[in-house]
N, C-alpha and C. Protein backbone atom coordinates (compact mmCIF):
# COMPACT_ATOMS: atom_id res chain seq x y z
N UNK A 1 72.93 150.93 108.51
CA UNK A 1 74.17 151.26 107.85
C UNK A 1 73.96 152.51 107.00
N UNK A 2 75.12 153.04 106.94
CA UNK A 2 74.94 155.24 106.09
C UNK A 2 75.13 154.45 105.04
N UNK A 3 74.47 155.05 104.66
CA UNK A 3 75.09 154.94 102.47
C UNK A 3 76.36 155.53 102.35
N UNK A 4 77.23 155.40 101.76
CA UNK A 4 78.13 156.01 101.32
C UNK A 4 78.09 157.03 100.60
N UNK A 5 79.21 158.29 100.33
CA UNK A 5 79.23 159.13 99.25
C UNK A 5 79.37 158.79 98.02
N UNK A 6 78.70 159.52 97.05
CA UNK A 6 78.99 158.77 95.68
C UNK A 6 78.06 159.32 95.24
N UNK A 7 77.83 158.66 93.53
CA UNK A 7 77.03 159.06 92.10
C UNK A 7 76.24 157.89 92.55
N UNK A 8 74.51 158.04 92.67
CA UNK A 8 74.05 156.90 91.93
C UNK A 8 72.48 157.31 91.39
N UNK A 9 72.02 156.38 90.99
CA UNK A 9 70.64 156.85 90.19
C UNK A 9 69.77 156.00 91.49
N UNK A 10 68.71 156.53 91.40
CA UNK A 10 67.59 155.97 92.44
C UNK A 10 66.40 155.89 91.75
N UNK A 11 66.39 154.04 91.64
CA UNK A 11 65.29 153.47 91.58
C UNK A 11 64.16 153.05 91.96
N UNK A 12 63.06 153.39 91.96
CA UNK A 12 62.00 153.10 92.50
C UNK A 12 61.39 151.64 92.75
N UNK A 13 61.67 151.34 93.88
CA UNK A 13 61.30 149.19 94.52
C UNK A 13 60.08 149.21 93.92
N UNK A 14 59.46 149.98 93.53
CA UNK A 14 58.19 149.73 92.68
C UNK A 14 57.89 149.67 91.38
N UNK A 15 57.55 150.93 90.90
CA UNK A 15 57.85 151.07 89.83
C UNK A 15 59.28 151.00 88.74
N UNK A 16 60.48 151.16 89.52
CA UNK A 16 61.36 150.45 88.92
C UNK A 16 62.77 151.33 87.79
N UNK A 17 61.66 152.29 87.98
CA UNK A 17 61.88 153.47 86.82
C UNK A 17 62.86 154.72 87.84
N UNK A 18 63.50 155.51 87.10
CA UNK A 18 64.93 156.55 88.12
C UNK A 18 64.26 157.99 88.28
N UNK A 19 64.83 158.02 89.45
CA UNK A 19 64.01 159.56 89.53
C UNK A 19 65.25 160.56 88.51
N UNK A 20 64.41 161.74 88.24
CA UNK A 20 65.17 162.35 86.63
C UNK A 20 65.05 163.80 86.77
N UNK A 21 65.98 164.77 86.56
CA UNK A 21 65.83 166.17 87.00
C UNK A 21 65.25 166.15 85.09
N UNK A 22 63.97 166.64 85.12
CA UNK A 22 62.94 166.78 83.89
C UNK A 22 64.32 167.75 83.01
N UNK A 23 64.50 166.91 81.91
CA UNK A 23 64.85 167.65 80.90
C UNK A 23 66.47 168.02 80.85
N UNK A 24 67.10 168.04 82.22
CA UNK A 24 68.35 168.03 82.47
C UNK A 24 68.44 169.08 82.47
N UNK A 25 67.43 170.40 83.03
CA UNK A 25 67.19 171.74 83.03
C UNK A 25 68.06 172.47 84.57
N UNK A 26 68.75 173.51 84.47
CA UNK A 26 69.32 173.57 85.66
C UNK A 26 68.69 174.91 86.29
N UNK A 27 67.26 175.28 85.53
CA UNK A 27 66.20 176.32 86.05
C UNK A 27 66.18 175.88 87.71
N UNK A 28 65.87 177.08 87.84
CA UNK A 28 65.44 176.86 89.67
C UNK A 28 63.99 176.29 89.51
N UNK A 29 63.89 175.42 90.44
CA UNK A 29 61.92 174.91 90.12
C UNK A 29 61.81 173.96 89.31
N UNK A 30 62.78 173.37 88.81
CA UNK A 30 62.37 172.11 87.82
C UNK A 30 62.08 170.93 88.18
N UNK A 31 61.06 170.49 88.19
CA UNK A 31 60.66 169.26 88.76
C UNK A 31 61.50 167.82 88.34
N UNK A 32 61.52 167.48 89.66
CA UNK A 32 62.35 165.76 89.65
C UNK A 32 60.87 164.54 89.07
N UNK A 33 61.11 163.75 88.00
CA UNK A 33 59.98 162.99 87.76
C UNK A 33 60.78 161.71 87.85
N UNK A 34 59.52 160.65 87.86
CA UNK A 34 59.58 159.26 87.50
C UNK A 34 60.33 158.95 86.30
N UNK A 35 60.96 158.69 85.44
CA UNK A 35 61.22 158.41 84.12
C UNK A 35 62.15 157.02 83.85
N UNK A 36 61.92 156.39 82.52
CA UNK A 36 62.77 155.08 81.94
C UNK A 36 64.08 155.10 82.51
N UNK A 37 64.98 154.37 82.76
CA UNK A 37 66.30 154.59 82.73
C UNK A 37 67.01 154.64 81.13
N UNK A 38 68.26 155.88 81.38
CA UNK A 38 68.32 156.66 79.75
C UNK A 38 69.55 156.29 80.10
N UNK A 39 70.78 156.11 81.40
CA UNK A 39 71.94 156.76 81.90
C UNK A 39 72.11 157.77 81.44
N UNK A 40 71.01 159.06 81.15
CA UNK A 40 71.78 160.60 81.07
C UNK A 40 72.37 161.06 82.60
N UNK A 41 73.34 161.97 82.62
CA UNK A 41 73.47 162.78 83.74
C UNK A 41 72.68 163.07 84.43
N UNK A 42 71.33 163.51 83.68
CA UNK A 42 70.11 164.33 84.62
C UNK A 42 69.39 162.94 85.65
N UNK A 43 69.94 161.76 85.22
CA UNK A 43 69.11 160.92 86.63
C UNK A 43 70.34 160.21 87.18
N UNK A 44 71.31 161.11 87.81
CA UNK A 44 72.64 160.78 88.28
C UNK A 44 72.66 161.76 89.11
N UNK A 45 72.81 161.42 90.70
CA UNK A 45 72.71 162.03 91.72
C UNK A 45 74.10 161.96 92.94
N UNK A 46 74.46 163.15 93.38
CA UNK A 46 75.69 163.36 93.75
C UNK A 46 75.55 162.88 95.23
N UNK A 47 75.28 162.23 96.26
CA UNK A 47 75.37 161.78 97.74
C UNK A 47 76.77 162.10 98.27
N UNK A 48 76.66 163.89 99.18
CA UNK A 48 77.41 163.87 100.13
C UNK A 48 77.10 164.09 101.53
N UNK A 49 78.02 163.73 102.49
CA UNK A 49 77.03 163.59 103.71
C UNK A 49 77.94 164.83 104.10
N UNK A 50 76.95 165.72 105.18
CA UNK A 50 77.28 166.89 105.15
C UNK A 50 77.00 166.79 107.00
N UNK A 51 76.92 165.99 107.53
CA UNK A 51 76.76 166.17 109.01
C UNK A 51 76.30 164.80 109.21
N UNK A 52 75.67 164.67 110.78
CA UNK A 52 75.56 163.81 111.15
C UNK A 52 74.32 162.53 110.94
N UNK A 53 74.50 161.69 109.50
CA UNK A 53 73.27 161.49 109.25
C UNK A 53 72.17 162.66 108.22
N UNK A 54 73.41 163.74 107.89
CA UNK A 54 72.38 164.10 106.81
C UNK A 54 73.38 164.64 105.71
N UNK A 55 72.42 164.11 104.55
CA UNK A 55 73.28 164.32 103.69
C UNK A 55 72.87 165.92 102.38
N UNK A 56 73.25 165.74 101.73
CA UNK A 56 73.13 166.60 100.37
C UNK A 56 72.89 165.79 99.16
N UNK A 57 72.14 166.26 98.01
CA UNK A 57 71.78 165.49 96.99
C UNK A 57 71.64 166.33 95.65
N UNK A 58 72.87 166.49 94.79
CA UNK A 58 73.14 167.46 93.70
C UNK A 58 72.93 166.69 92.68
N UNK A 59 71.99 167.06 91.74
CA UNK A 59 71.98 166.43 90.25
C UNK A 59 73.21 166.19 89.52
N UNK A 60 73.77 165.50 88.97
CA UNK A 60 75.35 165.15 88.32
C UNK A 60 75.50 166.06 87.30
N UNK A 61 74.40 166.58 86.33
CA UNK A 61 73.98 166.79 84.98
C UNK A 61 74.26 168.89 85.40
N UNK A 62 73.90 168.72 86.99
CA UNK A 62 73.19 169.99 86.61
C UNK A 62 74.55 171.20 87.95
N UNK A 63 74.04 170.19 89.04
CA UNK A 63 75.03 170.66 90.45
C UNK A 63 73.48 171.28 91.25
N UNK A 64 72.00 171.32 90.76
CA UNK A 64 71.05 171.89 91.54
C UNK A 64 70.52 170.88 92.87
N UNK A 65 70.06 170.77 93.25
CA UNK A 65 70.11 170.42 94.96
C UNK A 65 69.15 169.69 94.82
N UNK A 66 68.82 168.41 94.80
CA UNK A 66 67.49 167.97 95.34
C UNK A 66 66.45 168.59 96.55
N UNK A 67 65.18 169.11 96.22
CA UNK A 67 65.08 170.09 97.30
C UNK A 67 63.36 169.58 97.03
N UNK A 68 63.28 169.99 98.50
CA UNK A 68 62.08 169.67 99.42
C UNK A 68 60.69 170.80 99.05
N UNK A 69 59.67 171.07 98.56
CA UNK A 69 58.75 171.83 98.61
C UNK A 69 59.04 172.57 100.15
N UNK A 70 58.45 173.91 99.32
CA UNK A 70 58.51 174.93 101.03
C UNK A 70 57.19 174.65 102.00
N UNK A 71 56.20 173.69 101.39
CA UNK A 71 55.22 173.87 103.04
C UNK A 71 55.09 172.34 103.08
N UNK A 72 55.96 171.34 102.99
CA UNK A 72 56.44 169.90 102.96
C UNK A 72 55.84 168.78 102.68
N UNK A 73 55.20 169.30 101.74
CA UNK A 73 53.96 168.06 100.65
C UNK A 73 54.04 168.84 99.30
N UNK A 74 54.47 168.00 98.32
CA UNK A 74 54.01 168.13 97.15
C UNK A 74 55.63 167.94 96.15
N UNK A 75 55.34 168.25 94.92
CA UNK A 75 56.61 168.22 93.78
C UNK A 75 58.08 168.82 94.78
N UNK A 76 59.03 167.68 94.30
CA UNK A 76 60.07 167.91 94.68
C UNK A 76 61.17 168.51 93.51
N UNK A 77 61.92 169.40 93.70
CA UNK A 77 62.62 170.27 92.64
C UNK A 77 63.41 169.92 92.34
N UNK A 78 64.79 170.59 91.48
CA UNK A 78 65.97 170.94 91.84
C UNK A 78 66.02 172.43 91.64
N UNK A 79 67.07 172.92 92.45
CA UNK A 79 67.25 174.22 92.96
C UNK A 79 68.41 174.46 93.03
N UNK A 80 69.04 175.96 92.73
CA UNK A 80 70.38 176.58 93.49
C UNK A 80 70.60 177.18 95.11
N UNK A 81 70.43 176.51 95.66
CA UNK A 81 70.09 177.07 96.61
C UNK A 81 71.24 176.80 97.75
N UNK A 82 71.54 177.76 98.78
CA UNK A 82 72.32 177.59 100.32
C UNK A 82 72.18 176.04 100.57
N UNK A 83 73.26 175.39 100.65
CA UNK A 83 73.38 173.69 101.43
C UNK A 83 72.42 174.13 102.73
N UNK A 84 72.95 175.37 103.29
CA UNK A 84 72.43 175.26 104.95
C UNK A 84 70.87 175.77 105.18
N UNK A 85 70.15 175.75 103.75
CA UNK A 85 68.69 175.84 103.27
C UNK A 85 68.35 174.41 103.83
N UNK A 86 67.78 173.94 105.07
CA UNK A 86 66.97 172.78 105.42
C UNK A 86 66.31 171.72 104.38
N UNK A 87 65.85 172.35 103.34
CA UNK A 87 64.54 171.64 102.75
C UNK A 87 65.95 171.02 101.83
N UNK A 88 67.19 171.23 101.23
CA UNK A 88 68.31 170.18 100.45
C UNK A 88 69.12 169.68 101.43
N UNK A 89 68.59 169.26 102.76
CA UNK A 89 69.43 168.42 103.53
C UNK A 89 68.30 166.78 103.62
N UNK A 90 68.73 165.93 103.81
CA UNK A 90 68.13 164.40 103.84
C UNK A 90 68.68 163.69 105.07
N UNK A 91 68.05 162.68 105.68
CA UNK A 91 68.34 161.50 105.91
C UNK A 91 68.09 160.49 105.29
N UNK A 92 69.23 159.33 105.33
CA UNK A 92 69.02 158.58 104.42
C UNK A 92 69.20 157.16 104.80
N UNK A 93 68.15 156.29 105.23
CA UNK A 93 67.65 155.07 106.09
C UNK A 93 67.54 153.91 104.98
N UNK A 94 68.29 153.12 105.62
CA UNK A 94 68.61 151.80 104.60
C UNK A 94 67.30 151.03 104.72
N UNK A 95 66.53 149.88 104.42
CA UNK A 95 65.61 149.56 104.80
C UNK A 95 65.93 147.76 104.50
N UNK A 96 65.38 146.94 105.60
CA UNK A 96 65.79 145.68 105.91
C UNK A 96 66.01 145.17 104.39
N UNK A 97 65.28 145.07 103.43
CA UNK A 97 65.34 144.55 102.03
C UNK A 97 66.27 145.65 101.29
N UNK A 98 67.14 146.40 101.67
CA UNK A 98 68.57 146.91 100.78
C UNK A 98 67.92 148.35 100.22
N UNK A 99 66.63 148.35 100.18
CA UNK A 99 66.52 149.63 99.60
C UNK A 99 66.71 150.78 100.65
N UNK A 100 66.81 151.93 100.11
CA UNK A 100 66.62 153.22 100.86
C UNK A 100 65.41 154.25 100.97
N UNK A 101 64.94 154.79 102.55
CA UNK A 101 64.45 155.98 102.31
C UNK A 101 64.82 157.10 102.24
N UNK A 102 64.42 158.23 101.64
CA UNK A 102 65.09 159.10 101.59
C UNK A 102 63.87 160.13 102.59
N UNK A 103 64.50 160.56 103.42
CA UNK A 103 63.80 161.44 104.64
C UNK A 103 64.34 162.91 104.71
N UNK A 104 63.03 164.25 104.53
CA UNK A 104 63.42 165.62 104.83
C UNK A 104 63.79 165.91 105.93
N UNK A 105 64.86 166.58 106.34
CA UNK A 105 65.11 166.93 107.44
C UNK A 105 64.49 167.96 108.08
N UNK A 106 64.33 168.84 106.83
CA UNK A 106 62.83 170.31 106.97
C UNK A 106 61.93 169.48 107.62
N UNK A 107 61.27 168.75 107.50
CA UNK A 107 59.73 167.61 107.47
C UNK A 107 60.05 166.67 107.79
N UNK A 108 60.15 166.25 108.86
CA UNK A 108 60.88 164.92 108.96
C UNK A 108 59.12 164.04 109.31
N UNK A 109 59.82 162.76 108.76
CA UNK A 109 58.65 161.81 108.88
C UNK A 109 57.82 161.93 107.52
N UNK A 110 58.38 162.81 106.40
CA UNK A 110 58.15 163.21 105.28
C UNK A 110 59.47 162.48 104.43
N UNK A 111 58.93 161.90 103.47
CA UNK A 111 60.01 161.19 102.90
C UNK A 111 59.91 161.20 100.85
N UNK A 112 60.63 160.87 100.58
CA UNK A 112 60.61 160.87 98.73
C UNK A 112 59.75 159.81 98.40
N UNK A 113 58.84 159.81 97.25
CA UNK A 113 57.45 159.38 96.82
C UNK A 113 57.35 159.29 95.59
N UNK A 114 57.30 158.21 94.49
CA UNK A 114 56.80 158.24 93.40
C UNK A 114 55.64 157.91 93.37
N UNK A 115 55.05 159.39 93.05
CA UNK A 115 53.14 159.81 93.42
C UNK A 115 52.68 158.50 92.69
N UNK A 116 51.69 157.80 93.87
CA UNK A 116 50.73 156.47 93.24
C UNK A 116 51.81 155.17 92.70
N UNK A 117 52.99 155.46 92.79
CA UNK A 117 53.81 154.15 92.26
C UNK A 117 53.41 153.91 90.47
N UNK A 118 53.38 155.13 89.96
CA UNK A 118 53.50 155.05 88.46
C UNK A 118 54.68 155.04 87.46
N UNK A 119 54.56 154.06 86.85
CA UNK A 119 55.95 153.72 86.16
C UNK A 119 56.31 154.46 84.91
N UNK A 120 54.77 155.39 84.59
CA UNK A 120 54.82 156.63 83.43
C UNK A 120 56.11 157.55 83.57
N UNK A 121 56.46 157.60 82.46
CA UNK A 121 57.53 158.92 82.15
C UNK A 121 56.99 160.28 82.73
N UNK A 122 57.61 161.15 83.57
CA UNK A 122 57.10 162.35 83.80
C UNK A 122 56.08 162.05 85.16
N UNK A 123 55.62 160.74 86.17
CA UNK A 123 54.99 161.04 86.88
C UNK A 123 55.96 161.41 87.97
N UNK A 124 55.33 162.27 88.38
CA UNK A 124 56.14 163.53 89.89
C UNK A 124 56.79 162.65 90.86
N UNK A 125 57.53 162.79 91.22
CA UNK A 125 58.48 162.77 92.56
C UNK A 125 57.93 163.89 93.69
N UNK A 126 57.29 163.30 95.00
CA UNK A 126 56.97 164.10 95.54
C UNK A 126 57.81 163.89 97.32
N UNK A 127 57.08 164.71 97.85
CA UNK A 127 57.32 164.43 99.26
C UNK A 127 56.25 164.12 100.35
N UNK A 128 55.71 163.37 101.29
CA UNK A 128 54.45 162.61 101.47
C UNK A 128 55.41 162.40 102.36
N UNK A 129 54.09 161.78 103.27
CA UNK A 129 54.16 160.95 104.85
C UNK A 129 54.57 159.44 104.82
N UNK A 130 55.47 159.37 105.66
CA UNK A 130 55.79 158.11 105.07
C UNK A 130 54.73 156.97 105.60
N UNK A 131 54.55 155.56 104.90
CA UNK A 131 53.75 154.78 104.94
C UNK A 131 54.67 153.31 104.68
N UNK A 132 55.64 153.40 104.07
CA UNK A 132 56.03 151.94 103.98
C UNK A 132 56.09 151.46 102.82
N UNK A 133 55.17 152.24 102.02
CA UNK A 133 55.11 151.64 100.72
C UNK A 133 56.54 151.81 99.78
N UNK A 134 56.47 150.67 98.27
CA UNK A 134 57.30 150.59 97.88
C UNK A 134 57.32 151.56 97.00
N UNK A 135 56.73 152.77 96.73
CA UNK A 135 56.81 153.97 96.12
C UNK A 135 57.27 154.94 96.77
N UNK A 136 57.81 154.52 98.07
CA UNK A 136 58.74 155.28 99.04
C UNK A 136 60.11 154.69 99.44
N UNK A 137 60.58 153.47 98.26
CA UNK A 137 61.66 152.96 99.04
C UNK A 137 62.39 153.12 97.75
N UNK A 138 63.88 153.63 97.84
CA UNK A 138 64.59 153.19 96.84
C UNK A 138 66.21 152.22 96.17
N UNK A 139 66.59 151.70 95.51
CA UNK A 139 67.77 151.32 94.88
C UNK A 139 68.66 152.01 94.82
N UNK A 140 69.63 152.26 95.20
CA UNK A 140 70.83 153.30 94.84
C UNK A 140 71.80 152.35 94.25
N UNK A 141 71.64 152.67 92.80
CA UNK A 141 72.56 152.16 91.82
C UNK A 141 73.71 153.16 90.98
């Protein structure tokens, strides 16, 4: 089943904690982290689907793009960048227990990652191979 369009925050099936555009900064390059749930804007995420099975993912706080590292491993941003820039397009795969993955379309088989499943404030949001784990699955609340 597609997710629907909409606002929601994404929780980590693991750690538990929302992914957070750091600081609510709308710099190009600002890293997306692990952090508490605050309900600020900056961990409020815009889901529109922009084609078939892939969507777009704009910070609420900010309008910058959830966006993919350019060589498809490592810290994931937010950015101003072209929609039709690959690395801010997603798929987005429900998973039998309700959570979601979130999958690069740049990198596919590359998916969203809270590095090591740490529930610390500020640990990175990355992009990694997917494995299954619950530091790759998320809540859309």
């Amino acid at each position: 089943m597609a997710v629907q369009p909409g606002v929601y925050m994404f929780a980590s099936a693991g750690a538990g904690a929302v992914i957070d555009l750091r600081a609510g900064s709308s710099a190009d390059g600002t890293d997306l982290i692990n952090y508490r749930n605050h309900g600020g804007k900056n961990q409020h995420w815009q889901v529109a689907q922009v084609g078939y099975f892939e969507y777009l993912i704009l910070n609420d706080a900010t309008g910058t793009y959830f966006t993919a590292p350019p060589y498809g491993r490592g810290q994931l941003t937010g950015n101003l960048i072209s929609p039709t820039d690959r690395r801010v397009r997603w798929r987005i795969h429900r998973n039998r227990n309700g959570t979601y993955e979130i999958e690069s379309v740049a990198f596919p088989g590359r998916v969203v990652d809270n590095a090591g499943d740490r529930a610390a404030n500020g640990n990175p949001i990355i992009l990694w191979e997917r494995n299954g784990g619950l530091n790759q699955q998320w809540w859309f609340r």
